[in-house]
C-alpha atoms as a PDB file:
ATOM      1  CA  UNK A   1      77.663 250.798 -32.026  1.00  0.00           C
ATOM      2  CA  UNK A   2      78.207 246.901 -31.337  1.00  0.00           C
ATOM      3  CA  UNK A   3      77.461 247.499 -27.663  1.00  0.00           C
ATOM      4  CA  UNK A   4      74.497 249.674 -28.419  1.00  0.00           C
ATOM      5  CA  UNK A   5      72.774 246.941 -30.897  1.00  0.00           C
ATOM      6  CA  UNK A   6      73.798 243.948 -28.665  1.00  0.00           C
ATOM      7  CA  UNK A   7      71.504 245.697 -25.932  1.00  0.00           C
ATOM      8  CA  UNK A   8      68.711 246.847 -27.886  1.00  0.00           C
ATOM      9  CA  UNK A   9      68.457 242.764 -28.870  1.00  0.00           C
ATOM     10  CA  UNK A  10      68.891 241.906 -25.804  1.00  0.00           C
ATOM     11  CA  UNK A  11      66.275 244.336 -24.503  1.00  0.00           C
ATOM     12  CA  UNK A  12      64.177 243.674 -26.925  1.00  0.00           C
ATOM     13  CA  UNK A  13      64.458 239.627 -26.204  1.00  0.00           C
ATOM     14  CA  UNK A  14      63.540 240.499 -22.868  1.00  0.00           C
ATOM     15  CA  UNK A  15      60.715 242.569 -23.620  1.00  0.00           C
ATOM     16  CA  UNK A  16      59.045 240.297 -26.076  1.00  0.00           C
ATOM     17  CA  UNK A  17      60.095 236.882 -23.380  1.00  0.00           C
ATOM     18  CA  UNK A  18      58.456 239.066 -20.717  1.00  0.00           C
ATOM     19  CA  UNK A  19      54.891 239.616 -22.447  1.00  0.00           C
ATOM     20  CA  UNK A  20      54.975 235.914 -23.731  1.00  0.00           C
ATOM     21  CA  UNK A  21      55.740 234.724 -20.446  1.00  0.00           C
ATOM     22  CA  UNK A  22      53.287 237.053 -18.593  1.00  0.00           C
ATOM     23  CA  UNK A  23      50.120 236.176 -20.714  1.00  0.00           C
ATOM     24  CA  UNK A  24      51.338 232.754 -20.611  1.00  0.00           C
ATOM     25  CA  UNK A  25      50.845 232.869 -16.575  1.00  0.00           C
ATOM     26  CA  UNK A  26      48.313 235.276 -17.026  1.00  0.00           C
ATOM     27  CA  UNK A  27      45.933 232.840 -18.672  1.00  0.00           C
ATOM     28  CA  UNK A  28      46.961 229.914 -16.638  1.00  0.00           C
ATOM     29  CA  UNK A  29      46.261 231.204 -13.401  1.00  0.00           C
ATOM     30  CA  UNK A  30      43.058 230.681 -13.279  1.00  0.00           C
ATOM     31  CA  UNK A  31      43.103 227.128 -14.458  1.00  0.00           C
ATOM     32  CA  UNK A  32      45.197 226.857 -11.788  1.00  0.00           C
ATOM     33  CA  UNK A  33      43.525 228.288  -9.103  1.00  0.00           C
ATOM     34  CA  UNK A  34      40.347 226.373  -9.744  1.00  0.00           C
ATOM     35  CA  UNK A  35      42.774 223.165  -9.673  1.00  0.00           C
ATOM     36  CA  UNK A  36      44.189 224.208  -6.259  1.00  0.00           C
ATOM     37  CA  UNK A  37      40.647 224.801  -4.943  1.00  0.00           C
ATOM     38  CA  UNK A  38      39.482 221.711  -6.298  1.00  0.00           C
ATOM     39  CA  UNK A  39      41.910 219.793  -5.184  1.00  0.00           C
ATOM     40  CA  UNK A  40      41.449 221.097  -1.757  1.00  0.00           C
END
């Protein structure tokens, strides 16, 4: 049961980490890439 818990938080950390971080680059690539072509 401990095991089984500890990885269902830990999935679930990863999960949630994974969408934050995802939109997070999501939305800032194209800032981004309209700094890197502007910059060029």
């Amino acid at each position: 049961m401990n095991k089984v818990s500890i990885i269902g938080i830990l999935a679930t950390i990863l999960v949630f980490g994974g969408l934050i971080t995802y939109s997070y680059k999501h939305e800032k690539t194209k800032e981004e890439l309209i700094e890197t072509l502007g910059a060029r």
